[in-house]
N, C-alpha and C. Protein backbone atom coordinates (compact mmCIF):
# COMPACT_ATOMS: atom_id res chain seq x y z
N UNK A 1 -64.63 28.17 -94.47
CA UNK A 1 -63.61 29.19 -94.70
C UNK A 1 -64.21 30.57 -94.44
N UNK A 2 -63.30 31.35 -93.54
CA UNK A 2 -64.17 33.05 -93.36
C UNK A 2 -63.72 34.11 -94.50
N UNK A 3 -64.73 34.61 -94.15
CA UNK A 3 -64.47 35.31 -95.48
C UNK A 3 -63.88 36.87 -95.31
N UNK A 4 -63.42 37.74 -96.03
CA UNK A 4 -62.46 38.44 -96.10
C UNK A 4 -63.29 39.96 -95.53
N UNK A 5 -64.59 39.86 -95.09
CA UNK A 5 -65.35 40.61 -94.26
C UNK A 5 -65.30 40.34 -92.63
N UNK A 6 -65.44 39.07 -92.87
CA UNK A 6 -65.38 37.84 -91.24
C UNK A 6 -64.04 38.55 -90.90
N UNK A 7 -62.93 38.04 -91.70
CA UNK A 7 -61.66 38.58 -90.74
C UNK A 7 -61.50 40.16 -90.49
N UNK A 8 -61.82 40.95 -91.39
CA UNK A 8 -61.78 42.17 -90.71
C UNK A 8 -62.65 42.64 -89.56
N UNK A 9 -63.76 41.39 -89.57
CA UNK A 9 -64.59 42.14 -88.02
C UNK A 9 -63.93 41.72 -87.34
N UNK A 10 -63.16 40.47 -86.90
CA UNK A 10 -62.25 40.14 -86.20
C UNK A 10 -61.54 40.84 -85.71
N UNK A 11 -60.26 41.11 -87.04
CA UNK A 11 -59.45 42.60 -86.81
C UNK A 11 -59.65 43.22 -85.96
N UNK A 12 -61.30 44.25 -86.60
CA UNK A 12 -61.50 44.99 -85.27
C UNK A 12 -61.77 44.93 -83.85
N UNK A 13 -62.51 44.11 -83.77
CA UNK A 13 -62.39 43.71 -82.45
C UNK A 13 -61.37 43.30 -81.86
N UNK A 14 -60.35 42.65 -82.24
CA UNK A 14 -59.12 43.03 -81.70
C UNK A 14 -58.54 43.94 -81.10
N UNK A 15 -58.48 44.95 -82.28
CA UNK A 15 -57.85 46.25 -82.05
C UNK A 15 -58.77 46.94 -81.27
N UNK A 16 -60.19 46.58 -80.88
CA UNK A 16 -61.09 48.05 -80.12
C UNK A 16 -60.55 47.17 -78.45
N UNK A 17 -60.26 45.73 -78.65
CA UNK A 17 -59.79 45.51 -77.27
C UNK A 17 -58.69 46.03 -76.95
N UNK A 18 -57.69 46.13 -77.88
CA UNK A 18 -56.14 46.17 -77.06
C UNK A 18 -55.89 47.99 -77.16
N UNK A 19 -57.25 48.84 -77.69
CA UNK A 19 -56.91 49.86 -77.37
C UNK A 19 -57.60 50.57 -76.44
N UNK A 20 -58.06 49.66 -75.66
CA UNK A 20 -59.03 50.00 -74.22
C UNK A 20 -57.23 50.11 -73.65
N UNK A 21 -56.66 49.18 -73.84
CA UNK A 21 -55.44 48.58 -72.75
C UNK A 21 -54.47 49.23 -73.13
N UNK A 22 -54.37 50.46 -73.90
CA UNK A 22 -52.97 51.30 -74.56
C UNK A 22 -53.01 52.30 -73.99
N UNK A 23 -52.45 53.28 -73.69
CA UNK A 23 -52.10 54.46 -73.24
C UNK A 23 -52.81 55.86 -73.95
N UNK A 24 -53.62 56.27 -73.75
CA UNK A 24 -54.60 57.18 -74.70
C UNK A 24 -53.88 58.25 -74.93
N UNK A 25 -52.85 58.48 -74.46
CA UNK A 25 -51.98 59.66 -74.80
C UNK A 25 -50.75 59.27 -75.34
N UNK A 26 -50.06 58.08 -75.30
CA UNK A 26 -49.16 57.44 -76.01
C UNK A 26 -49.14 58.39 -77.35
N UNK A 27 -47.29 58.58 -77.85
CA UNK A 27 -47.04 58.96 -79.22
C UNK A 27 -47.58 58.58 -80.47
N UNK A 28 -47.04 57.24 -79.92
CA UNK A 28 -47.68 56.28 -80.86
C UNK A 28 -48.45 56.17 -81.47
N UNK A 29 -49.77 55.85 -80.69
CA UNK A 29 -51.14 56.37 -80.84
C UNK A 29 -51.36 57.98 -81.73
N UNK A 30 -50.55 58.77 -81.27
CA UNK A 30 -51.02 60.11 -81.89
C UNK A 30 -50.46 60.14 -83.31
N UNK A 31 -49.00 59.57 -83.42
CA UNK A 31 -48.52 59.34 -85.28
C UNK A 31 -49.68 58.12 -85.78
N UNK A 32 -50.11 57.61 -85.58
CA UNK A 32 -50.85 56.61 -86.24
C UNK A 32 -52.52 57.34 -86.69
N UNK A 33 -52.75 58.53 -85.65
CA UNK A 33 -53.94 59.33 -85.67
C UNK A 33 -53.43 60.31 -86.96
N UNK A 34 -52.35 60.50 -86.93
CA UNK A 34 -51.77 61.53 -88.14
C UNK A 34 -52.04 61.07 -89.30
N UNK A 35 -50.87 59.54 -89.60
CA UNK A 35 -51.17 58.88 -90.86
C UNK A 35 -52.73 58.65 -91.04
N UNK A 36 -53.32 58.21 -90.54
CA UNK A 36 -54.82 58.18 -90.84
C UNK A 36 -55.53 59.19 -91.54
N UNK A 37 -55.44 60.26 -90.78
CA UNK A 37 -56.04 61.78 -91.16
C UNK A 37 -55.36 62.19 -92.30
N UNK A 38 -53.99 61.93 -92.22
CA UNK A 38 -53.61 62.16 -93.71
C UNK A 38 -54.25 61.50 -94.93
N UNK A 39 -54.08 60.06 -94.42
CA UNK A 39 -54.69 59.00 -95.88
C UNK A 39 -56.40 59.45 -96.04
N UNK A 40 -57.08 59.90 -95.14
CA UNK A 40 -58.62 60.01 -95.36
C UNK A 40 -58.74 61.61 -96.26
N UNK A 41 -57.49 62.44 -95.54
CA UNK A 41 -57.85 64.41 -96.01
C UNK A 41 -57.56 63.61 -98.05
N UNK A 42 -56.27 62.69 -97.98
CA UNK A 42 -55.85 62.60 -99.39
C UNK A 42 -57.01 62.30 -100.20
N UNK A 43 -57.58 61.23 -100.07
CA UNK A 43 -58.82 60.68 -100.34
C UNK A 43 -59.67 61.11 -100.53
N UNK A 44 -60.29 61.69 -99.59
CA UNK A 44 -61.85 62.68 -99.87
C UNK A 44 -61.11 63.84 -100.98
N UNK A 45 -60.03 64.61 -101.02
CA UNK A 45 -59.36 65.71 -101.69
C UNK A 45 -59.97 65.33 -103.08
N UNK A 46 -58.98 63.76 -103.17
CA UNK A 46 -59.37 63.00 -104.77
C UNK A 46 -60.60 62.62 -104.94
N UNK A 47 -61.36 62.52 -104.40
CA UNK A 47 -62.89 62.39 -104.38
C UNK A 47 -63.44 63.63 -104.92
N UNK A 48 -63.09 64.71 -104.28
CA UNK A 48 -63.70 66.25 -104.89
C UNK A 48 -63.70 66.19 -106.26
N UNK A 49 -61.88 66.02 -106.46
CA UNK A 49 -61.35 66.02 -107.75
C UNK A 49 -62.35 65.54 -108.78
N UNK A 50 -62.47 64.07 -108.47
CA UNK A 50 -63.20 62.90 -109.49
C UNK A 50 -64.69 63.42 -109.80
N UNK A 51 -65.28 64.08 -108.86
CA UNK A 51 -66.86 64.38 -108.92
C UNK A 51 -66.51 65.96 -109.63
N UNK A 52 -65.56 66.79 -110.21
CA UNK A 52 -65.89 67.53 -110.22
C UNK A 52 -66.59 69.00 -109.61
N UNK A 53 -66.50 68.65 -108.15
CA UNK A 53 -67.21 69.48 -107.41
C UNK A 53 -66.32 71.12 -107.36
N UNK A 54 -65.32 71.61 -107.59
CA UNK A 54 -64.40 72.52 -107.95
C UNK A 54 -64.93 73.79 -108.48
N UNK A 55 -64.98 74.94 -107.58
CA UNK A 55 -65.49 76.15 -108.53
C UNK A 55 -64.54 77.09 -107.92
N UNK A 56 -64.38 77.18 -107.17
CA UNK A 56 -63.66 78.34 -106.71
C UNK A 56 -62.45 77.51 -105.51
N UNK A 57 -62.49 76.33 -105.29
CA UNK A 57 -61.41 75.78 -104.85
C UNK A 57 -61.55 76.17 -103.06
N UNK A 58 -62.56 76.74 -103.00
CA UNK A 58 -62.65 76.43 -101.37
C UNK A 58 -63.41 75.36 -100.68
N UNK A 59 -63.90 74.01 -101.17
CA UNK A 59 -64.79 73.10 -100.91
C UNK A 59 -63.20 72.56 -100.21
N UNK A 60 -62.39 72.27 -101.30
CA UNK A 60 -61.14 71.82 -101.78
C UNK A 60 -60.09 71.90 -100.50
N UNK A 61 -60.44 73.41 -100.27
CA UNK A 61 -59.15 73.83 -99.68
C UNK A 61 -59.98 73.68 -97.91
N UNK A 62 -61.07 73.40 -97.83
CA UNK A 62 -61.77 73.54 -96.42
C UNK A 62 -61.70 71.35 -96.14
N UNK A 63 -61.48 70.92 -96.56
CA UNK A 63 -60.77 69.60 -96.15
C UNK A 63 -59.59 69.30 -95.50
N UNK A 64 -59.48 69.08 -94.33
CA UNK A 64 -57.78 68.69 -93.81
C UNK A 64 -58.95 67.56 -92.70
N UNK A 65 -57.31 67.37 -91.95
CA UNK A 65 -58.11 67.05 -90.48
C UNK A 65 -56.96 67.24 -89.41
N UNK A 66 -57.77 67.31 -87.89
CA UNK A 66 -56.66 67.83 -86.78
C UNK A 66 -57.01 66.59 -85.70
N UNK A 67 -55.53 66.73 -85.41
CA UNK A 67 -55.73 65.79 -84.13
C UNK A 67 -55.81 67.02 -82.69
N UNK A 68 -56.67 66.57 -82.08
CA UNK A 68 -56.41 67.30 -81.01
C UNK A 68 -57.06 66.76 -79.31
N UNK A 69 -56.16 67.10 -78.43
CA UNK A 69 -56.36 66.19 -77.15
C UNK A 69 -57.32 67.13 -76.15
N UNK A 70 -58.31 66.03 -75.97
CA UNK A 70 -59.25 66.45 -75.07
C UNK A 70 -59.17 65.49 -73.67
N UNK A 71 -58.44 66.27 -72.64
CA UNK A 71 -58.42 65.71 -71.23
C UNK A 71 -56.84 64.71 -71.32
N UNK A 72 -57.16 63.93 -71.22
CA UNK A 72 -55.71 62.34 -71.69
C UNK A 72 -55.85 61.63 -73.14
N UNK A 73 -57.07 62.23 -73.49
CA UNK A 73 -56.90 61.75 -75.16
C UNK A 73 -56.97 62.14 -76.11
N UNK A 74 -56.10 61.50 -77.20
CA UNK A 74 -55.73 62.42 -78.85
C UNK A 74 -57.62 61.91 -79.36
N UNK A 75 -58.08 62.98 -80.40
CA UNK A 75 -59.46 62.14 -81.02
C UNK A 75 -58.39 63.11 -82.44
N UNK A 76 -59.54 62.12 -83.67
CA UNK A 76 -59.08 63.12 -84.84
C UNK A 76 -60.30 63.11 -85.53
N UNK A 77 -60.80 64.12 -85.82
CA UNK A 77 -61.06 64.62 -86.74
C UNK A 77 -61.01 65.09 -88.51
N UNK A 78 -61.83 64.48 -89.15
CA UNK A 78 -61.43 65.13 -90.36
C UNK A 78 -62.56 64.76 -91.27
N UNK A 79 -62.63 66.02 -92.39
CA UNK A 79 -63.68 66.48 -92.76
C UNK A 79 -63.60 67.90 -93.45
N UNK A 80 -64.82 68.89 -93.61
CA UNK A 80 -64.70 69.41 -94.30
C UNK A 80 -65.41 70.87 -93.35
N UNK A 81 -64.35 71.76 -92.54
CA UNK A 81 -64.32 72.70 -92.07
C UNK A 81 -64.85 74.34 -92.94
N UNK A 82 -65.95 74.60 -91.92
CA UNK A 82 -66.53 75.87 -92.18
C UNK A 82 -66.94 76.40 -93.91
N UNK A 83 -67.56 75.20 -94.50
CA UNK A 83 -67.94 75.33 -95.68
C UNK A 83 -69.65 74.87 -95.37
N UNK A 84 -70.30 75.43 -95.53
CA UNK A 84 -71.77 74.92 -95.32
C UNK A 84 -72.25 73.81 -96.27
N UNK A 85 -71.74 74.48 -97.79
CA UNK A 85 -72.72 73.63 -98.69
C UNK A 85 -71.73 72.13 -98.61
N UNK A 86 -70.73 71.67 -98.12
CA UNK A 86 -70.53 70.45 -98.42
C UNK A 86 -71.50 69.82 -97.79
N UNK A 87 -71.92 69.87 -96.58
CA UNK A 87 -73.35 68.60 -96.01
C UNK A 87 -74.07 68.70 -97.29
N UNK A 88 -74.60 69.61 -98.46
CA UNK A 88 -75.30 69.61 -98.81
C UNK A 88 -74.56 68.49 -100.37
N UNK A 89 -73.49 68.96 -100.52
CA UNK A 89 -73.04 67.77 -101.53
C UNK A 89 -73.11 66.47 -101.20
N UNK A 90 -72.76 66.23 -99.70
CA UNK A 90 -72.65 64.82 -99.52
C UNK A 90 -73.58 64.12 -98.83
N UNK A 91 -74.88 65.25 -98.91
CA UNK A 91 -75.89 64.22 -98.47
C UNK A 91 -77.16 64.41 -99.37
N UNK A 92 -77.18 65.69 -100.33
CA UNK A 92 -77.92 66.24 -101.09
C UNK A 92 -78.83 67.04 -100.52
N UNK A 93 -79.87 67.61 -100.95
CA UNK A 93 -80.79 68.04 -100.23
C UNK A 93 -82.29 68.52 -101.08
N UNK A 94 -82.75 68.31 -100.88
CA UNK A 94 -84.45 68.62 -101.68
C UNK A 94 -85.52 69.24 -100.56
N UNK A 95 -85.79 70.39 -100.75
CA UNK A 95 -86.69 71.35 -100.07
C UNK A 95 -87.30 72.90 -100.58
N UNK A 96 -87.17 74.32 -99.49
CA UNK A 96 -87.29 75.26 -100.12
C UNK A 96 -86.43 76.50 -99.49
N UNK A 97 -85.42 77.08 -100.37
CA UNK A 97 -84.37 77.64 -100.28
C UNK A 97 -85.16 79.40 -99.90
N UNK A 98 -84.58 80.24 -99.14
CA UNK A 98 -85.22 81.37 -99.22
C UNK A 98 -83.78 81.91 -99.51
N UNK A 99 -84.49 82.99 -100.80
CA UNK A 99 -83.43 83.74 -101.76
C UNK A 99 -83.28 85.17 -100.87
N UNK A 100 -82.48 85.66 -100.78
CA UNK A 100 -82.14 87.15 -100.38
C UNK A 100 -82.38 88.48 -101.13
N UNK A 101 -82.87 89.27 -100.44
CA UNK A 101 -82.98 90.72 -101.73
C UNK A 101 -82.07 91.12 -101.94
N UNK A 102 -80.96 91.26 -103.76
CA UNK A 102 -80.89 91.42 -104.23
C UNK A 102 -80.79 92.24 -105.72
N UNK A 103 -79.38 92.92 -105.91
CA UNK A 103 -79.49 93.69 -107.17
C UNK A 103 -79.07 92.71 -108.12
N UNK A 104 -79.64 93.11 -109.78
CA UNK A 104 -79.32 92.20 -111.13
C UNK A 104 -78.83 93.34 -111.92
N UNK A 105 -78.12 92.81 -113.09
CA UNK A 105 -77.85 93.75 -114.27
C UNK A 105 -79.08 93.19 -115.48
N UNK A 106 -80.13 93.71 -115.64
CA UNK A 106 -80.62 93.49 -116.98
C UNK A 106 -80.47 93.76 -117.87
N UNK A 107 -80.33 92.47 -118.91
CA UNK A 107 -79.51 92.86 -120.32
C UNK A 107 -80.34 92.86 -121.62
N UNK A 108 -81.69 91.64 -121.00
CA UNK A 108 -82.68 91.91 -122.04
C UNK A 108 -84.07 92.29 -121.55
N UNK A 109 -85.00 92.50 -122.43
CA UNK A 109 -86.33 92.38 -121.93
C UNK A 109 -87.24 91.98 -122.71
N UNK A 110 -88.71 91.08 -122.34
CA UNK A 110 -89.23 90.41 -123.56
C UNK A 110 -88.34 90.00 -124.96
N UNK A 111 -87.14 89.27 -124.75
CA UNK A 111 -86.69 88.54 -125.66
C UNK A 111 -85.72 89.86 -126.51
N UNK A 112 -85.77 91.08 -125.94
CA UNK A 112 -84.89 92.31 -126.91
C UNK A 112 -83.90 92.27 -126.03
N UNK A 113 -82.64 92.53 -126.57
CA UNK A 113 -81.35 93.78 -125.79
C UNK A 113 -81.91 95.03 -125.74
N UNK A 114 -81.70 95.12 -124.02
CA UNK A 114 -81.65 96.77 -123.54
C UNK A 114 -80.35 97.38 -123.78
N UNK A 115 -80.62 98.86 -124.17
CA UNK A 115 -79.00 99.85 -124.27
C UNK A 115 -79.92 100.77 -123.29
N UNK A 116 -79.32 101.13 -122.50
CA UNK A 116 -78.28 100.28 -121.80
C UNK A 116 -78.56 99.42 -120.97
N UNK A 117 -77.98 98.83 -120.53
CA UNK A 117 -78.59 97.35 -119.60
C UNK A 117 -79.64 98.11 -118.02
N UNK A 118 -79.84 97.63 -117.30
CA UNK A 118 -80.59 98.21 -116.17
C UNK A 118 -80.15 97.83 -115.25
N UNK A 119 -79.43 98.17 -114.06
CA UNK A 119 -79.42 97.83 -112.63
C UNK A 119 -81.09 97.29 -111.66
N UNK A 120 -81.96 96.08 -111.79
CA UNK A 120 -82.64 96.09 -111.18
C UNK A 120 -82.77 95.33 -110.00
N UNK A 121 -83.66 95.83 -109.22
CA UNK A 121 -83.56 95.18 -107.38
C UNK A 121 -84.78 93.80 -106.91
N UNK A 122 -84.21 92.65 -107.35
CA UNK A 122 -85.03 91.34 -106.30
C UNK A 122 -85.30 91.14 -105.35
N UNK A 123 -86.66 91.24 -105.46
CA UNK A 123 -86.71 91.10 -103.63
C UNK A 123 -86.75 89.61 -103.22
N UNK A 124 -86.89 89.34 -102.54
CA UNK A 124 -86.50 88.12 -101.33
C UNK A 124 -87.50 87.60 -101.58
N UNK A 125 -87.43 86.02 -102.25
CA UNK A 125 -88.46 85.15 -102.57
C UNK A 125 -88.07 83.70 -102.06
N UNK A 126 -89.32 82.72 -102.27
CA UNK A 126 -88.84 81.45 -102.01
C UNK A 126 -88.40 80.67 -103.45
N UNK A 127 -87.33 79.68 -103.41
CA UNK A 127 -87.43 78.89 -104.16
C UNK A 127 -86.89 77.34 -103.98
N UNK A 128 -87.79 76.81 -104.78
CA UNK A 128 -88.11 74.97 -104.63
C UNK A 128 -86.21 74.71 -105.39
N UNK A 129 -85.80 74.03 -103.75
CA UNK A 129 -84.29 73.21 -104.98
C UNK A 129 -84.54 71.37 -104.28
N UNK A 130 -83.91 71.04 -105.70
CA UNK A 130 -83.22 69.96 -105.49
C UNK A 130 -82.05 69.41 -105.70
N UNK A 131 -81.31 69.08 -105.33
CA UNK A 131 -80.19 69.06 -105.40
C UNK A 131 -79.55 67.34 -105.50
N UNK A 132 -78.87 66.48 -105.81
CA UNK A 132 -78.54 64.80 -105.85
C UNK A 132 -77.36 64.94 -105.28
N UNK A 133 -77.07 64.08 -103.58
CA UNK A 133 -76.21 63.94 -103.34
C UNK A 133 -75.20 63.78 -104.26
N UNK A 134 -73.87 63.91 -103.88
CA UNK A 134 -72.40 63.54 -104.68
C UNK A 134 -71.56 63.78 -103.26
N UNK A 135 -71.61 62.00 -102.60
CA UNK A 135 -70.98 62.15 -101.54
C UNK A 135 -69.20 61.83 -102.22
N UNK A 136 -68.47 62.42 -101.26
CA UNK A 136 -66.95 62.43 -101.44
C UNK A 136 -66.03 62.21 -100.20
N UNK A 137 -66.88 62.27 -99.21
CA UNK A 137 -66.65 61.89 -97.65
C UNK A 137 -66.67 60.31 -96.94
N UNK A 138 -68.23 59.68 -97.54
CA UNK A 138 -68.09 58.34 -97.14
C UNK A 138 -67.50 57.59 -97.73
N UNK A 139 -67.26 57.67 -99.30
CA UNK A 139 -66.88 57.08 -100.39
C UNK A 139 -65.37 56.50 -99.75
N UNK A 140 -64.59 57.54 -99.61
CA UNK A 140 -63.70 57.62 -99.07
C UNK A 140 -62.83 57.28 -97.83
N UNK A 141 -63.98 57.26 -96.79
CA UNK A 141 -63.91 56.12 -95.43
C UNK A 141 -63.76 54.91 -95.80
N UNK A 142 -65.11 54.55 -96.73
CA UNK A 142 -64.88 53.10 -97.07
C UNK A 142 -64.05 52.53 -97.53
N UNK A 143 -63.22 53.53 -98.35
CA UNK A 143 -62.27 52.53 -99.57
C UNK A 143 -61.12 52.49 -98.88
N UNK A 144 -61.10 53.66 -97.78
CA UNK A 144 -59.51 53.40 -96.95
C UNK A 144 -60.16 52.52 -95.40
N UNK A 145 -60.92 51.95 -95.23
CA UNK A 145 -61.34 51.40 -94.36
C UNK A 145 -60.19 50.45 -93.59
N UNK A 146 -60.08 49.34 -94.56
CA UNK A 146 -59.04 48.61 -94.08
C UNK A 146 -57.60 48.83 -94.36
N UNK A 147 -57.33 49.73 -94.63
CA UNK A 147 -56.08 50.63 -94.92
C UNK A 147 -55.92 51.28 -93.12
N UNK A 148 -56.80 51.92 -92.44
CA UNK A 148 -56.67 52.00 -91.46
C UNK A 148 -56.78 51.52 -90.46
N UNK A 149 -57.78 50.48 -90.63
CA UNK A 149 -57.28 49.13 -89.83
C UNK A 149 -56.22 48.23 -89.80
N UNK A 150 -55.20 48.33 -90.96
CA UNK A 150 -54.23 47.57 -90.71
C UNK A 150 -53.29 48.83 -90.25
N UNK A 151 -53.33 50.03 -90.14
CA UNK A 151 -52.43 50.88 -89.45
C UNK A 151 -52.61 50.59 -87.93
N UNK A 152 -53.87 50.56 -87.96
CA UNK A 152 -54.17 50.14 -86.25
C UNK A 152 -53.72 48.99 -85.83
N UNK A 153 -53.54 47.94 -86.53
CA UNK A 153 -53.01 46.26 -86.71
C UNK A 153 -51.69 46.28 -86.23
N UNK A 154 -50.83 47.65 -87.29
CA UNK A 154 -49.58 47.21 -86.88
C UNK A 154 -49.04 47.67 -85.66
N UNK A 155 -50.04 48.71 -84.95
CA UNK A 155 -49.73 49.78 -84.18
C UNK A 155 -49.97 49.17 -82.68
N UNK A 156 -50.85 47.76 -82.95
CA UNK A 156 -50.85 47.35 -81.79
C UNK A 156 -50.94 45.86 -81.53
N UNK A 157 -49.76 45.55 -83.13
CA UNK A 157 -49.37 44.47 -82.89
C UNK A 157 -50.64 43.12 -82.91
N UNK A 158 -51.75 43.33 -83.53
CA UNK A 158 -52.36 42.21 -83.32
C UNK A 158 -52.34 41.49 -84.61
């Protein structure tokens, strides 16, 4: 008996044959590229959500995805546009960060409150980060994996 991995490689190979043999610009093809990108932008969105990753709501708001045609064919895309630190959420990163010079407000000194506080200037140093992935991108491929393979299933009939 195959098992419920076996038939989805099947699946695919199905579907990577009969979409050699489809029309690369077909409608069809391009609403089925939509629903996809939709179900993956929803997904990773709720992924942010669940991890908490949320501070200012632009991690959040830099997730969609676009279809767009290069030559005779739709490709899609989707992911997490012009935000730097997400590679760094979803893959982590451990190294050495160089800090920028910098003004602070100082409020204490040796363990006292200053009156009044101090405007002082940091200069540009290195510092050691580490950081633990919290991916929200692959998590999310995977779990809609065969969710979009059976969009592709029905889309081309196999």
């Amino acid at each position: 008996m195959a098992g419920v991995t076996d038939i989805e490689d099947l699946l695919r190979e199905r579907i990577s044959r009969r979409i050699n043999q489809f029309a690369p610009n077909s409608p069809e093809l391009k609403k089925a590229m939509f629903r996809i990108g939709f179900l993956l932008e929803s997904e990773i969105k709720l992924n942010v959500r669940r991890q908490r990753l949320i501070d200012t709501g632009r991690l959040l708001n830099s997730i969609r995805f676009n279809v767009k045609r290069k030559g005779n064919r739709h490709t899609l895309n989707v992911g997490s546009f012009g935000v730097p630190y997400a590679q760094v959420h979803e893959f982590g990163f451990k190294g050495v960060q160089q800090i920028r010079e910098h003004r602070r407000l100082q409020k204490t000194a040796f363990g006292r409150k200053m009156d009044p506080p101090r405007n002082v200037r940091v200069r540009e140093h290195p510092r050691k980060v580490s950081i633990i992935a919290r991916p929200f991108m692959g998590p999310a491929i995977k779990k809609k994996g065969p969710r979009v393979t059976q969009i592709l299933a029905e889309l081309f009939e196999v």
